[in-house]
PDB file of N, CA and C in Angstrom:
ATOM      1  N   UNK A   1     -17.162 -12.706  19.243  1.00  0.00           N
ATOM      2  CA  UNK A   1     -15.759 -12.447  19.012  1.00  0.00           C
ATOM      3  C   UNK A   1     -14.974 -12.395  20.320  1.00  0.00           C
ATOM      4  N   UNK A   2     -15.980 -12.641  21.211  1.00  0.00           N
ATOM      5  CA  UNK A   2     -15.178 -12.353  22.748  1.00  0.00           C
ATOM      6  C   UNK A   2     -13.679 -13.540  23.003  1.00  0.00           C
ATOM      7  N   UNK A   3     -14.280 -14.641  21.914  1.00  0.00           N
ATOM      8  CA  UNK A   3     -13.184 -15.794  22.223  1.00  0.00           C
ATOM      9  C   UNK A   3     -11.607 -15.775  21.275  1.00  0.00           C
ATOM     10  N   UNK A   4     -12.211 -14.661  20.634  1.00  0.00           N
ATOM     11  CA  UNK A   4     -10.719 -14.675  19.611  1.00  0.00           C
ATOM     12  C   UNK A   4      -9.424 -13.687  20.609  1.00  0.00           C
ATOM     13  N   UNK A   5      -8.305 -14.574  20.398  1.00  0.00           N
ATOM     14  CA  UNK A   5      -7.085 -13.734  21.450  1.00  0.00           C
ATOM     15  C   UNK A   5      -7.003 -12.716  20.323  1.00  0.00           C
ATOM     16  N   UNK A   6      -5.986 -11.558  21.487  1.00  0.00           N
ATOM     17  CA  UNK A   6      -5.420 -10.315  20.858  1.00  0.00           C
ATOM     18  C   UNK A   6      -4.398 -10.835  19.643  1.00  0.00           C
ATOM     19  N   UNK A   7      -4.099 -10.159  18.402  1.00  0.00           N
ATOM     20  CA  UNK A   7      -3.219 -10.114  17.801  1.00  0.00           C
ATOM     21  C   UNK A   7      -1.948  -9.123  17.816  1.00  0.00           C
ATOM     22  N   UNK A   8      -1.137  -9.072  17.975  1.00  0.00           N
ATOM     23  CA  UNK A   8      -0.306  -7.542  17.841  1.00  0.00           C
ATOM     24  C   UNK A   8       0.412  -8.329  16.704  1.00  0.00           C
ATOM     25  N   UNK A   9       1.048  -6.933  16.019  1.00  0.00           N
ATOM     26  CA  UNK A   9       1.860  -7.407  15.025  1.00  0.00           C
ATOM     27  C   UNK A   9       3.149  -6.260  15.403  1.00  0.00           C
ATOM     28  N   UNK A  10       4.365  -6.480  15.119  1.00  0.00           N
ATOM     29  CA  UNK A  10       5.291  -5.356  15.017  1.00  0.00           C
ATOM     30  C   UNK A  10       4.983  -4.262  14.621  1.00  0.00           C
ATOM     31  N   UNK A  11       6.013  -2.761  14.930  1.00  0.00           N
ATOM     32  CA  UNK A  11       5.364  -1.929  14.270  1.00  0.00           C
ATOM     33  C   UNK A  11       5.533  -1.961  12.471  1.00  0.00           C
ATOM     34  N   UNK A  12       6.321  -2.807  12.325  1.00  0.00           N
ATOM     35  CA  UNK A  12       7.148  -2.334  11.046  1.00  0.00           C
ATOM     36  C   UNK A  12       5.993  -3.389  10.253  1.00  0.00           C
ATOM     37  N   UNK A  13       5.415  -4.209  11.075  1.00  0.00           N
ATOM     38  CA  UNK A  13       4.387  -4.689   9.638  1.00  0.00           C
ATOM     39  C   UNK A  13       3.332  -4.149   9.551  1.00  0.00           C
ATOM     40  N   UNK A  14       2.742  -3.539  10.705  1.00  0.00           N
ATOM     41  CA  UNK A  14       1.779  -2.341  10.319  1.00  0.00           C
ATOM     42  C   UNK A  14       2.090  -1.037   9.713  1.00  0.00           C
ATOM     43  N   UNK A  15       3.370  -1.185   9.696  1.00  0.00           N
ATOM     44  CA  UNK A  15       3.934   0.357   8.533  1.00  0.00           C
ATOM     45  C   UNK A  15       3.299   0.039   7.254  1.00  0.00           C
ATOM     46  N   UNK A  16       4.297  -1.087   6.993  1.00  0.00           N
ATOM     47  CA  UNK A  16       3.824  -1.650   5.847  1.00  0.00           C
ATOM     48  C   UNK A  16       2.446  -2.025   5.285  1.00  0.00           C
ATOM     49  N   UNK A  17       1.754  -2.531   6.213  1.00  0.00           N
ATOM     50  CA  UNK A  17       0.107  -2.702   5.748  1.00  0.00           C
ATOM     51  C   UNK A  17      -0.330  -1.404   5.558  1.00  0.00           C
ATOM     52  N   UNK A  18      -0.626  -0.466   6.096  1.00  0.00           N
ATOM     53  CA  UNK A  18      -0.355   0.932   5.906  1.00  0.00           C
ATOM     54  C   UNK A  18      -0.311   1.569   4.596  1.00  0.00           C
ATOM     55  N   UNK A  19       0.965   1.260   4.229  1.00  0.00           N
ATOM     56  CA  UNK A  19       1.883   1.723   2.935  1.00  0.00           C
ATOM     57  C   UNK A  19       1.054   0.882   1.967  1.00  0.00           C
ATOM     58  N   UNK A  20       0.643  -0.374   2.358  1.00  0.00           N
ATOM     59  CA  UNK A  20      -0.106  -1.025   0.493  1.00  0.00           C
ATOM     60  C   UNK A  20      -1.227  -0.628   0.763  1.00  0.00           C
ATOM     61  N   UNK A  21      -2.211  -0.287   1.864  1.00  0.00           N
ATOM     62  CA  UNK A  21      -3.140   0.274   1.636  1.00  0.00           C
ATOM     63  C   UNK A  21      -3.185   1.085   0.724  1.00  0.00           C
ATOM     64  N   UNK A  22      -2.065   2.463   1.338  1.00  0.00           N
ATOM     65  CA  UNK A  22      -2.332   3.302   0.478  1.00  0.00           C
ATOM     66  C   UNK A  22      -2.203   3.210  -0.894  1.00  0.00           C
ATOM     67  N   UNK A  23      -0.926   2.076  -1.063  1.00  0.00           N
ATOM     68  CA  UNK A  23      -0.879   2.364  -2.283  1.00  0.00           C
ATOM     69  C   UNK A  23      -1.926   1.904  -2.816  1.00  0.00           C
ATOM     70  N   UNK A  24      -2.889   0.771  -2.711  1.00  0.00           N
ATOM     71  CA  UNK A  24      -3.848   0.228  -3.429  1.00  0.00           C
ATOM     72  C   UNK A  24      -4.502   1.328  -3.840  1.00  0.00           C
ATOM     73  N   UNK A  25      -4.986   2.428  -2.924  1.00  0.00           N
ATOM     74  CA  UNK A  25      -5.547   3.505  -3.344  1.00  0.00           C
ATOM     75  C   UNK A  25      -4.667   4.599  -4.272  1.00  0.00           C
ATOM     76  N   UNK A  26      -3.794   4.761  -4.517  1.00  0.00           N
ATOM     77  CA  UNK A  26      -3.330   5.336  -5.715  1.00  0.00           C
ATOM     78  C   UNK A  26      -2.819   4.353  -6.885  1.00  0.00           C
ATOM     79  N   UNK A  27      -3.013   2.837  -6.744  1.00  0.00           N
ATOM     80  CA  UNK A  27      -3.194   2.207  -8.072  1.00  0.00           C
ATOM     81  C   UNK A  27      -4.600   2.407  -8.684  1.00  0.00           C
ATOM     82  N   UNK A  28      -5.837   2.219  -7.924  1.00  0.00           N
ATOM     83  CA  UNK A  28      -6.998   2.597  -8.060  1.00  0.00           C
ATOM     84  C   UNK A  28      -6.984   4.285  -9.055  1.00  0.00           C
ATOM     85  N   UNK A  29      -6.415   5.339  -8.364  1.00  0.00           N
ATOM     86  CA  UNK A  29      -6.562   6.538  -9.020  1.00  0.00           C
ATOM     87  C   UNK A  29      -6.232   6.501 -10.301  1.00  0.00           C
ATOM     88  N   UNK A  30      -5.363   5.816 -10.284  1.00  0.00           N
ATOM     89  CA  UNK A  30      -4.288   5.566 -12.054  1.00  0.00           C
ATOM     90  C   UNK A  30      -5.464   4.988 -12.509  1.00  0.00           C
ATOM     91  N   UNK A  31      -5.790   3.720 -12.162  1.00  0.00           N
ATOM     92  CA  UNK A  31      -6.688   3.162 -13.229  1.00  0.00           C
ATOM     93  C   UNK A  31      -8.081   4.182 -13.514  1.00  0.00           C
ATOM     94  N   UNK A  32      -8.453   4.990 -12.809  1.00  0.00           N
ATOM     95  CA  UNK A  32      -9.179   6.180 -13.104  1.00  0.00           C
ATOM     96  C   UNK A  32      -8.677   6.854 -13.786  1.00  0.00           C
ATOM     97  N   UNK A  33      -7.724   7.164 -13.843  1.00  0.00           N
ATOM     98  CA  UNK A  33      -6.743   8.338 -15.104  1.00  0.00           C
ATOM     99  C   UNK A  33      -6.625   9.827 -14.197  1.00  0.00           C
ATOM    100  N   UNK A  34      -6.651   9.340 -12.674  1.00  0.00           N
ATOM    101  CA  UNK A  34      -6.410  10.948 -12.223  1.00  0.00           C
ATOM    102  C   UNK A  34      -4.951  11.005 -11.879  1.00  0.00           C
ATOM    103  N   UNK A  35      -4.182   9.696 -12.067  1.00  0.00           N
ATOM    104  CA  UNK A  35      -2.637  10.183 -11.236  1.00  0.00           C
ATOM    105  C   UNK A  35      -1.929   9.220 -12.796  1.00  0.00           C
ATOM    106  N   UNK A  36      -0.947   9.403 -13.606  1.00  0.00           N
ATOM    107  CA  UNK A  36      -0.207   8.590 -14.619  1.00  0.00           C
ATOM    108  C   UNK A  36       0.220   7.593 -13.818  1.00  0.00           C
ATOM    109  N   UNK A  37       1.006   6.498 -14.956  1.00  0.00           N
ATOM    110  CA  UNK A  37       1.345   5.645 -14.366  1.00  0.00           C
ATOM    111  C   UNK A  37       2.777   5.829 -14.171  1.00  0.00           C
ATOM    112  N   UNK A  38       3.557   6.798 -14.428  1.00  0.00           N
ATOM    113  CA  UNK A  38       4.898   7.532 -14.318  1.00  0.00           C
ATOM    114  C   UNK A  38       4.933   7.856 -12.328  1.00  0.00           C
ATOM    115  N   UNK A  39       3.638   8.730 -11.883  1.00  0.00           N
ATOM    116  CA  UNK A  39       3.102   9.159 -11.035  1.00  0.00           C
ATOM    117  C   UNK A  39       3.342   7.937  -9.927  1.00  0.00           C
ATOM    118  N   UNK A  40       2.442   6.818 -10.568  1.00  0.00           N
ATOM    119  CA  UNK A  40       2.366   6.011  -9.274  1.00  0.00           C
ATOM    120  C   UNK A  40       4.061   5.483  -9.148  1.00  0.00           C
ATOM    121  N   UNK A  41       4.566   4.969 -10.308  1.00  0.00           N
ATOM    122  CA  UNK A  41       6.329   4.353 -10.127  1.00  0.00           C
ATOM    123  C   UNK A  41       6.853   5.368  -9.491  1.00  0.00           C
ATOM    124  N   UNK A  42       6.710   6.321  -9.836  1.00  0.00           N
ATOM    125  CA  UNK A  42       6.794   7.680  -8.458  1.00  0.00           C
ATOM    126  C   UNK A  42       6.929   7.299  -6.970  1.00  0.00           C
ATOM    127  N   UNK A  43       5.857   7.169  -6.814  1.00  0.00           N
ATOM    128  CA  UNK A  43       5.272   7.263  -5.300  1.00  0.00           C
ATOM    129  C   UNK A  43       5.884   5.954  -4.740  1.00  0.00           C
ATOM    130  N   UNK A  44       5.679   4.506  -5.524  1.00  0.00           N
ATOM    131  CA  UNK A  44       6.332   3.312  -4.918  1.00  0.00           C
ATOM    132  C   UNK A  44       8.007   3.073  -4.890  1.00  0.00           C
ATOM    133  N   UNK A  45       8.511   3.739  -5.661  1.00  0.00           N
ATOM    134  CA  UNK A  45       9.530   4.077  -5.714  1.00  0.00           C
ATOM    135  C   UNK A  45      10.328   4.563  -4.155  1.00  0.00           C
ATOM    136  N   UNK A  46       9.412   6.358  -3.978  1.00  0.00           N
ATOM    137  CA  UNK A  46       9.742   6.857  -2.827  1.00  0.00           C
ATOM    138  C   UNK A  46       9.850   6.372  -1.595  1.00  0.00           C
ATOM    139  N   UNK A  47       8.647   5.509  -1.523  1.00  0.00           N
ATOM    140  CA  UNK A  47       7.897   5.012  -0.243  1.00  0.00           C
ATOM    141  C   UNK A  47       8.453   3.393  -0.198  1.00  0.00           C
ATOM    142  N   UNK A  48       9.501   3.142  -0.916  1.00  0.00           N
ATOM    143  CA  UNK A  48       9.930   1.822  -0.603  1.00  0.00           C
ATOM    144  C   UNK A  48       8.932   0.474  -1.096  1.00  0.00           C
ATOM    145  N   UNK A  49       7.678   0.748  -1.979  1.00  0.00           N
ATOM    146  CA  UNK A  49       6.378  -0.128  -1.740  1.00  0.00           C
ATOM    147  C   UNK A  49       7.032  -1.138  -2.738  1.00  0.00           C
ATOM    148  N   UNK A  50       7.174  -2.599  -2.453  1.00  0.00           N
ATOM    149  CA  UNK A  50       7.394  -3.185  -3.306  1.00  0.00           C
ATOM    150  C   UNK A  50       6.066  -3.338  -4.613  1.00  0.00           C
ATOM    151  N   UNK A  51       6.875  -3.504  -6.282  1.00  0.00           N
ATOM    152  CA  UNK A  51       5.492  -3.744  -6.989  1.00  0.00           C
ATOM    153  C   UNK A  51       6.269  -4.675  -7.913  1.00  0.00           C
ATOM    154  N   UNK A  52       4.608  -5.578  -8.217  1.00  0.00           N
ATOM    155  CA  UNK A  52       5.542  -6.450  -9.495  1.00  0.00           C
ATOM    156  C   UNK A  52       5.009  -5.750 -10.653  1.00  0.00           C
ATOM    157  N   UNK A  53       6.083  -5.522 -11.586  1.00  0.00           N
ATOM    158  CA  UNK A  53       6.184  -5.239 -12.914  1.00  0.00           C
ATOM    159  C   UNK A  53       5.168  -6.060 -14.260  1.00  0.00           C
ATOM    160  N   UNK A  54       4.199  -5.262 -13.901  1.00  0.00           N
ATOM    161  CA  UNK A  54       3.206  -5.900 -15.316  1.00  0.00           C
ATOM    162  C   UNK A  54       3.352  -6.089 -16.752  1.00  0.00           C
TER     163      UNK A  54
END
């Protein structure tokens, strides 16, 4: 890997990678049944996370 250059990205797209991480992990909880799905439109809501509407 010594030959691959550095990447940087802005900060604002690592906010964002960030932010769908997490959210992936509280879509995950829903589909477990520990957070509603009221809960998660909640949270993406707050946090700006874009989602598409299933």
């Amino acid at each position: 890997m010594k030959d691959m250059p550095d990447i940087t990205f802005p900060p604002e797209v690592e906010e964002m990678a960030i932010k769908l991480a997490a959210f992936d992990i509280m879509k995950q909880l829903c589909d477990d049944g520990k957070i509603t799905k009221n809960e998660l439109e909640y949270i993406a809501k707050k946090h700006n996370v874009p989602v598409d509407k299933e």
